[in-house]
N, C-alpha and C. Protein backbone atom coordinates (compact mmCIF):
# COMPACT_ATOMS: atom_id res chain seq x y z
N UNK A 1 9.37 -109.36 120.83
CA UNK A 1 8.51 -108.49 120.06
C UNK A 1 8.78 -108.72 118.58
N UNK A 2 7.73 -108.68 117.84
CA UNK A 2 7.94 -109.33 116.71
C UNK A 2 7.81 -107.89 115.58
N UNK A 3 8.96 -107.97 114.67
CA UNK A 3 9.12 -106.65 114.29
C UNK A 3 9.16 -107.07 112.40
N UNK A 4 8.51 -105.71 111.72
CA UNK A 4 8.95 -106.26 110.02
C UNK A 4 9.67 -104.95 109.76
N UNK A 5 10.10 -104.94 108.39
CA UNK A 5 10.58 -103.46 107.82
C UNK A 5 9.64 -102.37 107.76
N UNK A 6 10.55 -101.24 108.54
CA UNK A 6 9.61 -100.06 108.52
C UNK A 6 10.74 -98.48 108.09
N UNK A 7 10.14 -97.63 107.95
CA UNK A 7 11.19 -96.70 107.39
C UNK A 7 10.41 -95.16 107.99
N UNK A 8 11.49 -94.36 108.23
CA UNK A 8 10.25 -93.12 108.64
C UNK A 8 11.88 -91.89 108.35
N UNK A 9 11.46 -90.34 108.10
CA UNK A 9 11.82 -89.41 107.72
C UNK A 9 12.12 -89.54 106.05
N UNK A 10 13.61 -88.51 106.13
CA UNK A 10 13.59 -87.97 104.40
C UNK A 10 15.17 -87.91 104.56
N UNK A 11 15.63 -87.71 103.46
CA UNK A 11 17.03 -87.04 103.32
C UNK A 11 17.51 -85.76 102.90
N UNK A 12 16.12 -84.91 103.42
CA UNK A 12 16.46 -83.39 103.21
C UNK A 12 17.13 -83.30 104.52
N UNK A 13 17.76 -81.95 104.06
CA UNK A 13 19.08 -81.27 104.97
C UNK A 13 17.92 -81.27 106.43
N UNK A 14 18.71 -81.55 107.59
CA UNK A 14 17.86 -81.07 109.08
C UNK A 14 17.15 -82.37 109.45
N UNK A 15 16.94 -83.34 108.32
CA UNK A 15 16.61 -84.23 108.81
C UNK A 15 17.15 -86.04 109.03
N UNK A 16 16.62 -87.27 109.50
CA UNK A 16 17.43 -88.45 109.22
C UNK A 16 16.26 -89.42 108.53
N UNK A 17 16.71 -90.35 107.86
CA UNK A 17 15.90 -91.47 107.43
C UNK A 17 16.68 -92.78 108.28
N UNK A 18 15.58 -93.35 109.09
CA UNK A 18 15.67 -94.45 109.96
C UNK A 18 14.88 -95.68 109.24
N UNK A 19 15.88 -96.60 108.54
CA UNK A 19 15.26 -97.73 108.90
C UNK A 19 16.03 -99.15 109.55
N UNK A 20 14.10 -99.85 109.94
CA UNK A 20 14.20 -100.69 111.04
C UNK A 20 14.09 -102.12 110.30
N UNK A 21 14.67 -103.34 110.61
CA UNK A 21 14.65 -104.50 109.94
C UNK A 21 14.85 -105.06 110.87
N UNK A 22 13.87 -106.54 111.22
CA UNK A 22 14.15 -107.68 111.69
C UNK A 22 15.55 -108.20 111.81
N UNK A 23 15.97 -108.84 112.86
CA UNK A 23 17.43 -109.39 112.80
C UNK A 23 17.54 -110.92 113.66
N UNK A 24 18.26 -111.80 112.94
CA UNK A 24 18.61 -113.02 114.58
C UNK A 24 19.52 -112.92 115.15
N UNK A 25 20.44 -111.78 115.08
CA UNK A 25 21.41 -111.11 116.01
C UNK A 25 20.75 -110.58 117.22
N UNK A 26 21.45 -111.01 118.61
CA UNK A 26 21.15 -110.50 119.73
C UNK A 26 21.47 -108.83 119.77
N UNK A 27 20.86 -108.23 120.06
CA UNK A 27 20.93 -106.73 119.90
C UNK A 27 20.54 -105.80 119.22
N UNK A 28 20.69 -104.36 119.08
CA UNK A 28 20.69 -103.69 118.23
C UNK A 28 22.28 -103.15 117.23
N UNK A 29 21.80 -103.18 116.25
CA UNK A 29 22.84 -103.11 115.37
C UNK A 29 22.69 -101.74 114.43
N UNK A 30 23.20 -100.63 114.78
CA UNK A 30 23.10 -99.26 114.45
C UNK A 30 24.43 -99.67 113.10
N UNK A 31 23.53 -99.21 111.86
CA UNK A 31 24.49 -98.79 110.70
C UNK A 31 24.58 -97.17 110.47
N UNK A 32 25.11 -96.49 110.82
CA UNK A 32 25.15 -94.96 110.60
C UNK A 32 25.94 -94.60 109.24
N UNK A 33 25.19 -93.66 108.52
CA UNK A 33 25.71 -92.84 107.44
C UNK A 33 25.65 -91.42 107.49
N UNK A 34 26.73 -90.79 107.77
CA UNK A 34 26.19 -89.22 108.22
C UNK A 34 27.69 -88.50 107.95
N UNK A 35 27.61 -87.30 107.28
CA UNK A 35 28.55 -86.60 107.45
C UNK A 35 29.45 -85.36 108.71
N UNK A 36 28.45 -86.30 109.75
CA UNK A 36 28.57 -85.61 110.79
C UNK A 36 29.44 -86.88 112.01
N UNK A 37 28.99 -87.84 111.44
CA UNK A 37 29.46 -88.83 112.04
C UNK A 37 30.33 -88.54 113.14
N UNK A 38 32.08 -88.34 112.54
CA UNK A 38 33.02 -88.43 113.37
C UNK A 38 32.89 -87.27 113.96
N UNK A 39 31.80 -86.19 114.59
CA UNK A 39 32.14 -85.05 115.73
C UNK A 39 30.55 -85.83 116.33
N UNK A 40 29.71 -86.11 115.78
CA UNK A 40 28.57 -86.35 116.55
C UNK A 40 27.78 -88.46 116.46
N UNK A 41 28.54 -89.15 116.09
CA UNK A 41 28.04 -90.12 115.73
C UNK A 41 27.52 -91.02 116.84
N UNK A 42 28.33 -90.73 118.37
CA UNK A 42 28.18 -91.86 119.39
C UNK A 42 26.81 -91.23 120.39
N UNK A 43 26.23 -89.72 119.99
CA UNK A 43 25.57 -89.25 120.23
C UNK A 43 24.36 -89.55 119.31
N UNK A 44 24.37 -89.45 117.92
CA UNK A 44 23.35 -89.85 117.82
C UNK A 44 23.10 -91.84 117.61
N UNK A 45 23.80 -92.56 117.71
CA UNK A 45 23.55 -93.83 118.08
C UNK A 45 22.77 -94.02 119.62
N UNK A 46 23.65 -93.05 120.36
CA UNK A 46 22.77 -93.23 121.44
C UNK A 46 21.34 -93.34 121.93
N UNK A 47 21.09 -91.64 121.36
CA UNK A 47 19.61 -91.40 121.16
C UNK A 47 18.84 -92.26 120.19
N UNK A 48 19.34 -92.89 119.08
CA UNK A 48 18.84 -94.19 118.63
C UNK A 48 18.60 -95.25 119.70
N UNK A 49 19.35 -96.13 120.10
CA UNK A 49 19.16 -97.08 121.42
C UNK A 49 18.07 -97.03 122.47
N UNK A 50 18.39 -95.52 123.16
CA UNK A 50 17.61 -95.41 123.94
C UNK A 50 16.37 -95.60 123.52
N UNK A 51 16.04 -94.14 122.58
CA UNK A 51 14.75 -94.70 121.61
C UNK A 51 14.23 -95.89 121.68
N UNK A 52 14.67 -96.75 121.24
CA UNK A 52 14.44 -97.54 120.88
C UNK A 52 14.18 -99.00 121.88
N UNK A 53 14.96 -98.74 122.84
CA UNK A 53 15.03 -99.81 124.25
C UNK A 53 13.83 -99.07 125.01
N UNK A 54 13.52 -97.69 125.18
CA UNK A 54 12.30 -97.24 125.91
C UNK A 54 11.01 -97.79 124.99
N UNK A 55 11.08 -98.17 124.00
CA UNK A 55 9.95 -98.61 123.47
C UNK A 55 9.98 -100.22 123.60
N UNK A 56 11.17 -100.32 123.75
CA UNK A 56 10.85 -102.06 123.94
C UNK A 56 11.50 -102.86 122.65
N UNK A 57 12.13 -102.14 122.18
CA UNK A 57 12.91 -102.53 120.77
C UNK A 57 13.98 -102.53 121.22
N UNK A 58 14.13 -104.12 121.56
CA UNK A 58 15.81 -104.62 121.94
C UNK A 58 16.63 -105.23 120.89
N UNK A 59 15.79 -105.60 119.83
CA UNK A 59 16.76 -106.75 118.66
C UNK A 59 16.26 -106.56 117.63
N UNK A 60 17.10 -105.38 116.60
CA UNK A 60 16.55 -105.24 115.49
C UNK A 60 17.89 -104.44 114.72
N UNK A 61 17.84 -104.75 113.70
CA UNK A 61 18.97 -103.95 112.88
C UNK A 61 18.41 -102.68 112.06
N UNK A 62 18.99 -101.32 112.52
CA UNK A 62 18.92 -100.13 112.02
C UNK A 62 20.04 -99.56 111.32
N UNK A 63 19.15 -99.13 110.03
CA UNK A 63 20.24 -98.20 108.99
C UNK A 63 19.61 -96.57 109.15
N UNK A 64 20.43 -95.65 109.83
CA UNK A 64 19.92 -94.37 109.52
C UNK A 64 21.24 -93.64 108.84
N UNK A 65 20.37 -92.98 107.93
CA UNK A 65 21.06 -91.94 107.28
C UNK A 65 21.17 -90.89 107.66
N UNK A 66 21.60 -89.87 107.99
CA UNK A 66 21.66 -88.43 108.75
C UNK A 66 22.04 -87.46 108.00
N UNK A 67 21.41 -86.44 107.85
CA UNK A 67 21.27 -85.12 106.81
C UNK A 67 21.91 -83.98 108.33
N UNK A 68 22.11 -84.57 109.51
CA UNK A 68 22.70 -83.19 110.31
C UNK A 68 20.77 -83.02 111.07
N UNK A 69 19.88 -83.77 111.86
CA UNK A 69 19.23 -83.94 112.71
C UNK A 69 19.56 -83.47 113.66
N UNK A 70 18.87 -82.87 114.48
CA UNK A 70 18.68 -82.65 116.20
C UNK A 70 18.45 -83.90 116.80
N UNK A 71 18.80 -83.91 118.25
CA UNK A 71 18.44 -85.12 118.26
C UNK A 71 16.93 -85.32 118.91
N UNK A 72 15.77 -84.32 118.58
CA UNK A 72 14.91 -84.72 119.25
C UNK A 72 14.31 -84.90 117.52
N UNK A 73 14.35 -84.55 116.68
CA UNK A 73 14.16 -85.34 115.25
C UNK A 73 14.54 -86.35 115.00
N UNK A 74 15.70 -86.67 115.61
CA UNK A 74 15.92 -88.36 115.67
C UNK A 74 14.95 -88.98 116.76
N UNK A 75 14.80 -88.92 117.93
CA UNK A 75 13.66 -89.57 118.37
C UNK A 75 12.10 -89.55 118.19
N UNK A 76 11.88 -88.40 117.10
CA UNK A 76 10.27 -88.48 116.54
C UNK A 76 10.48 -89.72 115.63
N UNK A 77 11.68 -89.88 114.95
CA UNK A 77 12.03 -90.54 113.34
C UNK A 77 12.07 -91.65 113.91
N UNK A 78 12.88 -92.41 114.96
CA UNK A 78 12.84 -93.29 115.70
C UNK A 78 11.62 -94.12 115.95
N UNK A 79 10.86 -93.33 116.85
CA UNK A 79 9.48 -93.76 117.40
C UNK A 79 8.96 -93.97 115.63
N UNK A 80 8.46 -93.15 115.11
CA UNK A 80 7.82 -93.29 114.20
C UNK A 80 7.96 -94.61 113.34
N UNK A 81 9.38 -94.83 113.01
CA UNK A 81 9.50 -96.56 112.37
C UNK A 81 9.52 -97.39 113.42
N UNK A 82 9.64 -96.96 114.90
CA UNK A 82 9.13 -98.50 115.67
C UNK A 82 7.86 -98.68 115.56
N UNK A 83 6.75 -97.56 115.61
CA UNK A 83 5.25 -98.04 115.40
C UNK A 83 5.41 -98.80 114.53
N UNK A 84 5.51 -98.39 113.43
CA UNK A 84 5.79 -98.94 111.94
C UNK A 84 5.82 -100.45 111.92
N UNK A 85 7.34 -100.65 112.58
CA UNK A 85 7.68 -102.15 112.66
C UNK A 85 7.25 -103.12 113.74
N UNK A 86 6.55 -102.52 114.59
CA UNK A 86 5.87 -103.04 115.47
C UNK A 86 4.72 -102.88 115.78
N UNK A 87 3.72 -102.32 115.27
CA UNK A 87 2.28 -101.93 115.37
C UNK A 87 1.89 -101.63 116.39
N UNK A 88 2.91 -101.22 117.28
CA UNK A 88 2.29 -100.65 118.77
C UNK A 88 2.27 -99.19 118.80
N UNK A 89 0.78 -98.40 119.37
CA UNK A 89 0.71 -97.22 119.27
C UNK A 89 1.01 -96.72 120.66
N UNK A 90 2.31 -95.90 120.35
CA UNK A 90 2.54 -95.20 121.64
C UNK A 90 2.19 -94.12 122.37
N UNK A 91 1.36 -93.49 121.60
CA UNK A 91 0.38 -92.59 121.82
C UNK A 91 -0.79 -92.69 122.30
N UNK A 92 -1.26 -93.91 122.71
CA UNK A 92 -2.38 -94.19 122.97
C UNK A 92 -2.43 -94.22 124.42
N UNK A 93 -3.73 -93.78 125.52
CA UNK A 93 -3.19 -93.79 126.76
C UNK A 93 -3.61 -95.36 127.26
């Protein structure tokens, strides 16, 4: 799947800014910045991945920033820069 730079949320409090970049590394490559990190970080990487493997986004390098997200705001923020970087609408039936 052929992917470019895409970016989706904010860095107000409650929420995360996800972005998605092309990579020739096999995988996904989660950069996390969050002050929540060390009590919640392997949780929200997770819900990143998944995200992101249910859409079909296996190889791409992500930087999210985390303001302290739920994690179902991380998977709107998620989806939202995979459309982005991949022009596939997942909403569509």
């Amino acid at each position: 799947m052929e992917l470019k730079n895409a970016m989706a949320g904010t860095l107000e409090s409650g929420d995360i800014m996800i972005q998605i970049a092309p990579t020739d590394k096999a995988g996904l490559t989660i950069d996390l910045q969050s002050t929540v990190a060390y009590q919640f970080g392997n949780q929200i990487k997770k819900v990143i991945t998944e995200t992101l493997e249910g859409l079909g986004v296996t190889q791409a390098e992500v930087r999210a920033t985390d303001k302290g997200a739920l994690d179902c705001t991380i998977r709107a923020r998620v989806t939202a820069a995979a459309v982005r970087a991949t022009g596939k609408n997942v909403w569509k039936d």
